[in-house]
PDB file of N, CA and C in Angstrom:
ATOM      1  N   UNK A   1     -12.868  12.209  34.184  1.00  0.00           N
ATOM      2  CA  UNK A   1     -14.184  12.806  34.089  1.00  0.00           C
ATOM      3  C   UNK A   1     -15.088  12.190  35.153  1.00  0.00           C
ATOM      4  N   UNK A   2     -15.628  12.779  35.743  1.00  0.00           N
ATOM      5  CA  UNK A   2     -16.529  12.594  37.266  1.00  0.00           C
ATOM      6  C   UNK A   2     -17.882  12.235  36.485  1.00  0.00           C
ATOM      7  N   UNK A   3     -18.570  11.170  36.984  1.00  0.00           N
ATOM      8  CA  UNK A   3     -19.881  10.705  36.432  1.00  0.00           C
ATOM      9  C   UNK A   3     -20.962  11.420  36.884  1.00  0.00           C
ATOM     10  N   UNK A   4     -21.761  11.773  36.098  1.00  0.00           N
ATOM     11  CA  UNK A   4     -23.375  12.291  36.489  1.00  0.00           C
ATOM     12  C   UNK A   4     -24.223  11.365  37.369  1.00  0.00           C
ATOM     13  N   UNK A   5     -24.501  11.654  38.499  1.00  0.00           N
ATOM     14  CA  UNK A   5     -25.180  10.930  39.374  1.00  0.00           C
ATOM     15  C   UNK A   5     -26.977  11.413  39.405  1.00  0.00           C
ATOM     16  N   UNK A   6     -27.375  10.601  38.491  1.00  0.00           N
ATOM     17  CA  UNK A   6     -28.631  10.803  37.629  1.00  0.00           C
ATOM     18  C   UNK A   6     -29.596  10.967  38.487  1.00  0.00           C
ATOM     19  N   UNK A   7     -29.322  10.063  40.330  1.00  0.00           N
ATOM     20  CA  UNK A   7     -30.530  10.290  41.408  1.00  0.00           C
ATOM     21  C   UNK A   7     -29.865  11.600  42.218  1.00  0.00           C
ATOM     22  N   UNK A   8     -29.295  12.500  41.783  1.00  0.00           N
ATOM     23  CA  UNK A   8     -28.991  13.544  42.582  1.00  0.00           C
ATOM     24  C   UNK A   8     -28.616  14.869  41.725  1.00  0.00           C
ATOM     25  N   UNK A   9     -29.017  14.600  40.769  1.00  0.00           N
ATOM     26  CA  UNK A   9     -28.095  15.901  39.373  1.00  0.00           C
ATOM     27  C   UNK A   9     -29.418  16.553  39.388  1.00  0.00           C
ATOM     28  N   UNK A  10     -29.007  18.187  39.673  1.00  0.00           N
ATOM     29  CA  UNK A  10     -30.151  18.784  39.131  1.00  0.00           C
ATOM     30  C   UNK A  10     -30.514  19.196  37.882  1.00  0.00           C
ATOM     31  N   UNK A  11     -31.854  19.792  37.442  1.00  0.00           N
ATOM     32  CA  UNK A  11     -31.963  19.974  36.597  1.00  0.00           C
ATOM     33  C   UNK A  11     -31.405  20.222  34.961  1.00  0.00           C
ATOM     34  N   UNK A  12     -30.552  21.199  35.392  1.00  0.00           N
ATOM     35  CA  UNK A  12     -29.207  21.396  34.354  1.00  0.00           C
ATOM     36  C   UNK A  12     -28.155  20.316  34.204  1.00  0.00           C
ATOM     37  N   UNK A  13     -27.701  19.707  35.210  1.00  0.00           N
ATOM     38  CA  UNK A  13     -27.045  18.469  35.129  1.00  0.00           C
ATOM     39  C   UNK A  13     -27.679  17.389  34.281  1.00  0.00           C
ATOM     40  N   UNK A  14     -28.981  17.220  34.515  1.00  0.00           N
ATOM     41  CA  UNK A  14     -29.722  16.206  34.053  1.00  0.00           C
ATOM     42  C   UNK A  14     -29.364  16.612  32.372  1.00  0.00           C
ATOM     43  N   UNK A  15     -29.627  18.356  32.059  1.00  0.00           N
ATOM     44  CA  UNK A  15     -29.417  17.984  30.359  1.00  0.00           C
ATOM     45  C   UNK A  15     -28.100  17.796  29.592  1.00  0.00           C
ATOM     46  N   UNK A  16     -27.168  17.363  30.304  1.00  0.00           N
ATOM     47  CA  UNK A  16     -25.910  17.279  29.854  1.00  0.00           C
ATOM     48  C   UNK A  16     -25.945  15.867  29.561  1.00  0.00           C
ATOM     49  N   UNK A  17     -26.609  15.286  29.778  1.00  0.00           N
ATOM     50  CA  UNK A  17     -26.346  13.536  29.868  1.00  0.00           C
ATOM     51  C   UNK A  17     -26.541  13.352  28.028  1.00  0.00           C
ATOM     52  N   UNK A  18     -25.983  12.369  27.429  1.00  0.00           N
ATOM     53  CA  UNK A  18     -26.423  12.423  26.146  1.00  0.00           C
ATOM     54  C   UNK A  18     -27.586  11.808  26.396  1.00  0.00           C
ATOM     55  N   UNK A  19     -28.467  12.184  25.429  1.00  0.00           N
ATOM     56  CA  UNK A  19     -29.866  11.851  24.972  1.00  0.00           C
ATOM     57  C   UNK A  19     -30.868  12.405  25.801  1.00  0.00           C
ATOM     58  N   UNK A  20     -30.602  13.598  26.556  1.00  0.00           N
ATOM     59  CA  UNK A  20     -31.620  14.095  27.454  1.00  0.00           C
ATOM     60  C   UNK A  20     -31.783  15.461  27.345  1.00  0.00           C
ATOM     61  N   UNK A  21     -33.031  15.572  26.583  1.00  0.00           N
ATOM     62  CA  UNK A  21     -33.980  16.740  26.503  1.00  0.00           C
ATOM     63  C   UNK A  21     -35.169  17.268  27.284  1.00  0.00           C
ATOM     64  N   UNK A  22     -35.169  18.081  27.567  1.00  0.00           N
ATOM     65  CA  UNK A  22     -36.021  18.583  28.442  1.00  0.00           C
ATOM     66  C   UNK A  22     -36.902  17.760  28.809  1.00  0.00           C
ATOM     67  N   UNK A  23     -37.633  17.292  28.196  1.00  0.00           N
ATOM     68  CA  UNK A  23     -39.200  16.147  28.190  1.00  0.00           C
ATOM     69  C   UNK A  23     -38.410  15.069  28.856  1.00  0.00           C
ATOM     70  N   UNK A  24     -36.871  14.310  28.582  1.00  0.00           N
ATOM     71  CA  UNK A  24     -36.211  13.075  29.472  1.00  0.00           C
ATOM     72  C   UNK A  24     -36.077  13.694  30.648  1.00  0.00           C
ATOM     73  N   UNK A  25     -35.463  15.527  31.206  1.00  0.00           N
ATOM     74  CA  UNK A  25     -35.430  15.556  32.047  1.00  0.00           C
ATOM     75  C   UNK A  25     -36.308  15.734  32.926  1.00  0.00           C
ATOM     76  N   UNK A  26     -37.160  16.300  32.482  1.00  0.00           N
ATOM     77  CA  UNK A  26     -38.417  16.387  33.377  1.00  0.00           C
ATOM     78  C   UNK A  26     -39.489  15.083  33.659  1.00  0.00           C
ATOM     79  N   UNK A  27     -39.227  14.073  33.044  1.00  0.00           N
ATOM     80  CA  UNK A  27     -39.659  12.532  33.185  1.00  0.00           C
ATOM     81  C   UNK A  27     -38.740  11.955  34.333  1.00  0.00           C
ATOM     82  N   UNK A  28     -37.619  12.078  33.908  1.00  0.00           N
ATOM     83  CA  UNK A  28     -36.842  11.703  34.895  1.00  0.00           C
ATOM     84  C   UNK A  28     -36.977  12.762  36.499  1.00  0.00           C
ATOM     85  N   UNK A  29     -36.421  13.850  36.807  1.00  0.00           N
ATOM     86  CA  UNK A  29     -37.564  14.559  38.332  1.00  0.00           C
ATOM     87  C   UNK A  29     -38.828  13.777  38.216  1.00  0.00           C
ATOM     88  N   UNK A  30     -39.350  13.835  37.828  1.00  0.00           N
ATOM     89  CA  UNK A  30     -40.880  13.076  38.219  1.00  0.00           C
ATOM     90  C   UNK A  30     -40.830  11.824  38.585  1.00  0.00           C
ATOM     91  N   UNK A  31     -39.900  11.122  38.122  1.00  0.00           N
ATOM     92  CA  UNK A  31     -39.551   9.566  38.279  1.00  0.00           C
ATOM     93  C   UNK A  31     -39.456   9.697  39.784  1.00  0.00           C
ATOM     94  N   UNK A  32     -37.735  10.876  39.782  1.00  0.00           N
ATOM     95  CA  UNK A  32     -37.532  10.271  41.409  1.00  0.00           C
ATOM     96  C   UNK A  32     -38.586  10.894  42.384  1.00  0.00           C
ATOM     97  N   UNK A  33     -39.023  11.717  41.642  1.00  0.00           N
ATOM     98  CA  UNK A  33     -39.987  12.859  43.073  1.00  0.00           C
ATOM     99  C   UNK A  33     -41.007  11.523  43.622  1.00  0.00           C
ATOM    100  N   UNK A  34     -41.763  10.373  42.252  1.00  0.00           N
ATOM    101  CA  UNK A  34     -42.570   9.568  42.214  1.00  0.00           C
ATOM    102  C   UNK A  34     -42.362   8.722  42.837  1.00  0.00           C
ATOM    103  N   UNK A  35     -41.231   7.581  42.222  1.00  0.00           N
ATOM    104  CA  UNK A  35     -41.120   6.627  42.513  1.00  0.00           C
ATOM    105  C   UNK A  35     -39.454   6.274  43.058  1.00  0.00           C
ATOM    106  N   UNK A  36     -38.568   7.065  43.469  1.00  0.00           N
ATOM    107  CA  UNK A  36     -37.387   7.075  43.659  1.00  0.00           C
ATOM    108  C   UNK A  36     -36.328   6.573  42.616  1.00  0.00           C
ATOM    109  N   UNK A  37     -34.909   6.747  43.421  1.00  0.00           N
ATOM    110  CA  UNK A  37     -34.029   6.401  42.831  1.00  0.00           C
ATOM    111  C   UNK A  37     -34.027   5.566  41.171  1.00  0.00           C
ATOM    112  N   UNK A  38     -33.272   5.915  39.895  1.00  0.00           N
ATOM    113  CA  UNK A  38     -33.286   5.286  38.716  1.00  0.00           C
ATOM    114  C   UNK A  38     -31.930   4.383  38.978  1.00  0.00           C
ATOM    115  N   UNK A  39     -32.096   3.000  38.991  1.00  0.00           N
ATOM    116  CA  UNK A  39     -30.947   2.218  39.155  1.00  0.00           C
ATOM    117  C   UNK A  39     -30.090   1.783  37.996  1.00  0.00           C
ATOM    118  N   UNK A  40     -30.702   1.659  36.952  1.00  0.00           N
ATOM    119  CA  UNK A  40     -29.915   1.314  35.553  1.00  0.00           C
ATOM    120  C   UNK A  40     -30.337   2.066  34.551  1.00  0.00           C
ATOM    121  N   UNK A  41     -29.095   1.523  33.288  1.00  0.00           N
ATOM    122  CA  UNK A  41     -29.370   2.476  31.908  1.00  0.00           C
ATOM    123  C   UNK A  41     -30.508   1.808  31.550  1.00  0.00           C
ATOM    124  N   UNK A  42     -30.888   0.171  31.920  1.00  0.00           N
ATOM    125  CA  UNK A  42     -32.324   0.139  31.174  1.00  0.00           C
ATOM    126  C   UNK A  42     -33.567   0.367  31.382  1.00  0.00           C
ATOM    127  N   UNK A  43     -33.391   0.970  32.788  1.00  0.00           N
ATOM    128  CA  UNK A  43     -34.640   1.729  33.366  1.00  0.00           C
ATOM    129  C   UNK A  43     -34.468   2.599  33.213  1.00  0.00           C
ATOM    130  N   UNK A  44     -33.497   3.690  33.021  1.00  0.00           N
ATOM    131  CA  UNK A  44     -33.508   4.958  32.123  1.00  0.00           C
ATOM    132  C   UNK A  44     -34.015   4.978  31.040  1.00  0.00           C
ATOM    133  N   UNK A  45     -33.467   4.003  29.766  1.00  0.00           N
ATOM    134  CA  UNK A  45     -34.203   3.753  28.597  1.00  0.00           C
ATOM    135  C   UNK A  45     -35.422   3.567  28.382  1.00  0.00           C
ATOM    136  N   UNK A  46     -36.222   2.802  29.535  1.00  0.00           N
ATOM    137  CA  UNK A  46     -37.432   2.793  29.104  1.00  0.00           C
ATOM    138  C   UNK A  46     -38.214   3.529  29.559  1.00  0.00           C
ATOM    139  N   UNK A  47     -37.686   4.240  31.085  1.00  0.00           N
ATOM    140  CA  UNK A  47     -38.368   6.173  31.333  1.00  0.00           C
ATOM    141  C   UNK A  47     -38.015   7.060  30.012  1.00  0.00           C
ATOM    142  N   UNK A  48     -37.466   6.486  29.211  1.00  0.00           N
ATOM    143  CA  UNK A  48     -37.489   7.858  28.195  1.00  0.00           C
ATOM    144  C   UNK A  48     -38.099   7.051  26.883  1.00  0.00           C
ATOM    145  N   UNK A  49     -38.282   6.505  26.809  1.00  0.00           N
ATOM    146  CA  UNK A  49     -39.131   5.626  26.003  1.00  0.00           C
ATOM    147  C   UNK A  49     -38.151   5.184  24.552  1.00  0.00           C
ATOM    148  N   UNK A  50     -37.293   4.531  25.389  1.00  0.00           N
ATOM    149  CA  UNK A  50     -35.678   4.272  23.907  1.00  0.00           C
ATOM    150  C   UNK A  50     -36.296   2.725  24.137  1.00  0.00           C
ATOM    151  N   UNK A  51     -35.790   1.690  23.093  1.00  0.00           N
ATOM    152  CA  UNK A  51     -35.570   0.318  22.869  1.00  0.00           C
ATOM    153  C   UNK A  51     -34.778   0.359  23.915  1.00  0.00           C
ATOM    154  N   UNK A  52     -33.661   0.594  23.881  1.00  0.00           N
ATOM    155  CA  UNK A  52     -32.197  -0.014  24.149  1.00  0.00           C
ATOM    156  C   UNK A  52     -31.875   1.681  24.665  1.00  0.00           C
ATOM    157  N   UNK A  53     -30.478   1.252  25.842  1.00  0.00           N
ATOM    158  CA  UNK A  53     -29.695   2.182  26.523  1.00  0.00           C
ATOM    159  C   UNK A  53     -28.535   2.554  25.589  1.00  0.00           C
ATOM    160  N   UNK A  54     -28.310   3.926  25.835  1.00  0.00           N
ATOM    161  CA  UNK A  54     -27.331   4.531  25.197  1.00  0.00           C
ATOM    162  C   UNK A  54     -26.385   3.899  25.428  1.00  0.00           C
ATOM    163  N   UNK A  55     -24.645   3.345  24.873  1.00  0.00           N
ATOM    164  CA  UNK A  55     -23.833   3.123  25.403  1.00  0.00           C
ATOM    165  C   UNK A  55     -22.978   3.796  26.438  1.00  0.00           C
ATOM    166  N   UNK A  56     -22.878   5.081  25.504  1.00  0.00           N
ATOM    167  CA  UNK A  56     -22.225   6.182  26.683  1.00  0.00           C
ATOM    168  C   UNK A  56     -22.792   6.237  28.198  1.00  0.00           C
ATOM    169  N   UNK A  57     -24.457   5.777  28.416  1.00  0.00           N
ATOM    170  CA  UNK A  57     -24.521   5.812  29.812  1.00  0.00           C
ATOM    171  C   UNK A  57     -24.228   5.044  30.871  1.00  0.00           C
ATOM    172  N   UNK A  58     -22.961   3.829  30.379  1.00  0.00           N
ATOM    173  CA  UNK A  58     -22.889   3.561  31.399  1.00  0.00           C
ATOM    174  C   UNK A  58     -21.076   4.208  31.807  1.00  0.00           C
ATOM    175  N   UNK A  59     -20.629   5.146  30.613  1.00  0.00           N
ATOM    176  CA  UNK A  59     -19.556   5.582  31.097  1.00  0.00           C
ATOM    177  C   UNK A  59     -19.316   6.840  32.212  1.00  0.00           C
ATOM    178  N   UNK A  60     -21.172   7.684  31.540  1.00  0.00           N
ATOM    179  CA  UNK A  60     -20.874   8.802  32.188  1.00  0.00           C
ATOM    180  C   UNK A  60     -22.223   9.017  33.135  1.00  0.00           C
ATOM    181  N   UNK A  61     -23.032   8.234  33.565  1.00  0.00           N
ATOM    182  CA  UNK A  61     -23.763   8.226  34.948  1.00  0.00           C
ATOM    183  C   UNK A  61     -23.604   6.968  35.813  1.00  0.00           C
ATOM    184  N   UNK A  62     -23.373   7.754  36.747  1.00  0.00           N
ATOM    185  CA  UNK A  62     -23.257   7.008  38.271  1.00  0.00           C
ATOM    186  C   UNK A  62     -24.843   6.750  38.373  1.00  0.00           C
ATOM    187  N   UNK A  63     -25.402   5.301  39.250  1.00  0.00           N
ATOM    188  CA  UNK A  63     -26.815   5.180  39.228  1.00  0.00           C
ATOM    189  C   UNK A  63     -27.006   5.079  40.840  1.00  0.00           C
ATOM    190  N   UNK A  64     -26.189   5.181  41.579  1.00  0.00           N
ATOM    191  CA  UNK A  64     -26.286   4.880  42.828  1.00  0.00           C
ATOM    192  C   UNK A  64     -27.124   5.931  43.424  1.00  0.00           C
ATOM    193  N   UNK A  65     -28.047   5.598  44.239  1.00  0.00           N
ATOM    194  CA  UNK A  65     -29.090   6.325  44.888  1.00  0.00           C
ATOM    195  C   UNK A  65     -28.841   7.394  45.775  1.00  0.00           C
ATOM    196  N   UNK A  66     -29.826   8.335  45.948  1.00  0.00           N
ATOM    197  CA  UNK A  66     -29.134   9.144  47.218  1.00  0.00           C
ATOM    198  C   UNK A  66     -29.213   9.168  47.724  1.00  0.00           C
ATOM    199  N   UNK A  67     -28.788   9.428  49.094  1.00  0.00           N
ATOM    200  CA  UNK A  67     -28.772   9.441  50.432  1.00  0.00           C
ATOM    201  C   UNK A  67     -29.780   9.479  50.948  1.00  0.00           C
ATOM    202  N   UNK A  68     -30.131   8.600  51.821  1.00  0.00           N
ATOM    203  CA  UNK A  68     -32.204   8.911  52.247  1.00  0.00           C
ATOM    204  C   UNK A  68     -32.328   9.842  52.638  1.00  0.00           C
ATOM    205  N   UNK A  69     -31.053  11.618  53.569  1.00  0.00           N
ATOM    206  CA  UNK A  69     -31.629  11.999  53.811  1.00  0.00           C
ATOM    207  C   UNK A  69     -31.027  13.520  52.929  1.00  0.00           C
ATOM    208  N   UNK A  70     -30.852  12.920  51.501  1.00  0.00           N
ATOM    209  CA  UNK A  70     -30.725  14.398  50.565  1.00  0.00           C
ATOM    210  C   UNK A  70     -32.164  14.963  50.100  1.00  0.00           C
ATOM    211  N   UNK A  71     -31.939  15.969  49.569  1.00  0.00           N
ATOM    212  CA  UNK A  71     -33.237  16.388  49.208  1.00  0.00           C
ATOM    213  C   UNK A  71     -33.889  15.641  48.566  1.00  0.00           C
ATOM    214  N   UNK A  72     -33.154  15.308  47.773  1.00  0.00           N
ATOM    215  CA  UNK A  72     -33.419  14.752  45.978  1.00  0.00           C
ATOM    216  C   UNK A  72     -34.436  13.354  46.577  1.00  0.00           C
ATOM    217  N   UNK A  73     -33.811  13.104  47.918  1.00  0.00           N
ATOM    218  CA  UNK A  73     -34.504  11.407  47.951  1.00  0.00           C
ATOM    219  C   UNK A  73     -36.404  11.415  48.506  1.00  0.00           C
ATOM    220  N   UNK A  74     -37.153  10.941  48.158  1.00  0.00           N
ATOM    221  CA  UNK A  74     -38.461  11.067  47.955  1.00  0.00           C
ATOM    222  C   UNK A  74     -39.195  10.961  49.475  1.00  0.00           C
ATOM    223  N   UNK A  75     -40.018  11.690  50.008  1.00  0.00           N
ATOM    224  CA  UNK A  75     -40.149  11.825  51.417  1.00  0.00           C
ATOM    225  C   UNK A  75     -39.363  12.779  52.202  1.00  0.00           C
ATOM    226  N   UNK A  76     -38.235  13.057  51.760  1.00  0.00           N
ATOM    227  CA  UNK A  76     -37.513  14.006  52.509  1.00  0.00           C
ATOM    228  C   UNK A  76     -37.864  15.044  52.568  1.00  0.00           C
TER     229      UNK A  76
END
């Protein structure tokens, strides 16, 4: 199974992740449009306003950033 790469998944990608509903995904676009790349599950967790990170996310998102010159990356 190929990991969700959370700084490059669009929209629809984004709601496949467990625990992400519309309001996580659209927090999350705003994150990277804002402030770039999300590097961990516990900065995911606390953009979505959880205690603690799901376990499953660190099986099924990749956190590695994107390419400075993909869309997704902020300034581009």
């Amino acid at each position: 199974m190929d990991k969700t790469r959370i700084n490059t998944a669009n929209p629809q990608e984004l709601l496949e992740i467990p625990g992400v509903d519309t309001t996580g995904r659209d927090a999350i676009l705003r994150h990277r449009a804002e402030h770039g790349p999300i590097r961990s599950a516990a900065e995911l967790a606390q953009l979505l306003g959880r205690s603690q990170a799901q376990a499953a996310w660190t099986d099924e998102i990749d956190f590695r950033p994107a390419d400075e010159t993909a869309p997704e990356a902020p300034g581009a």
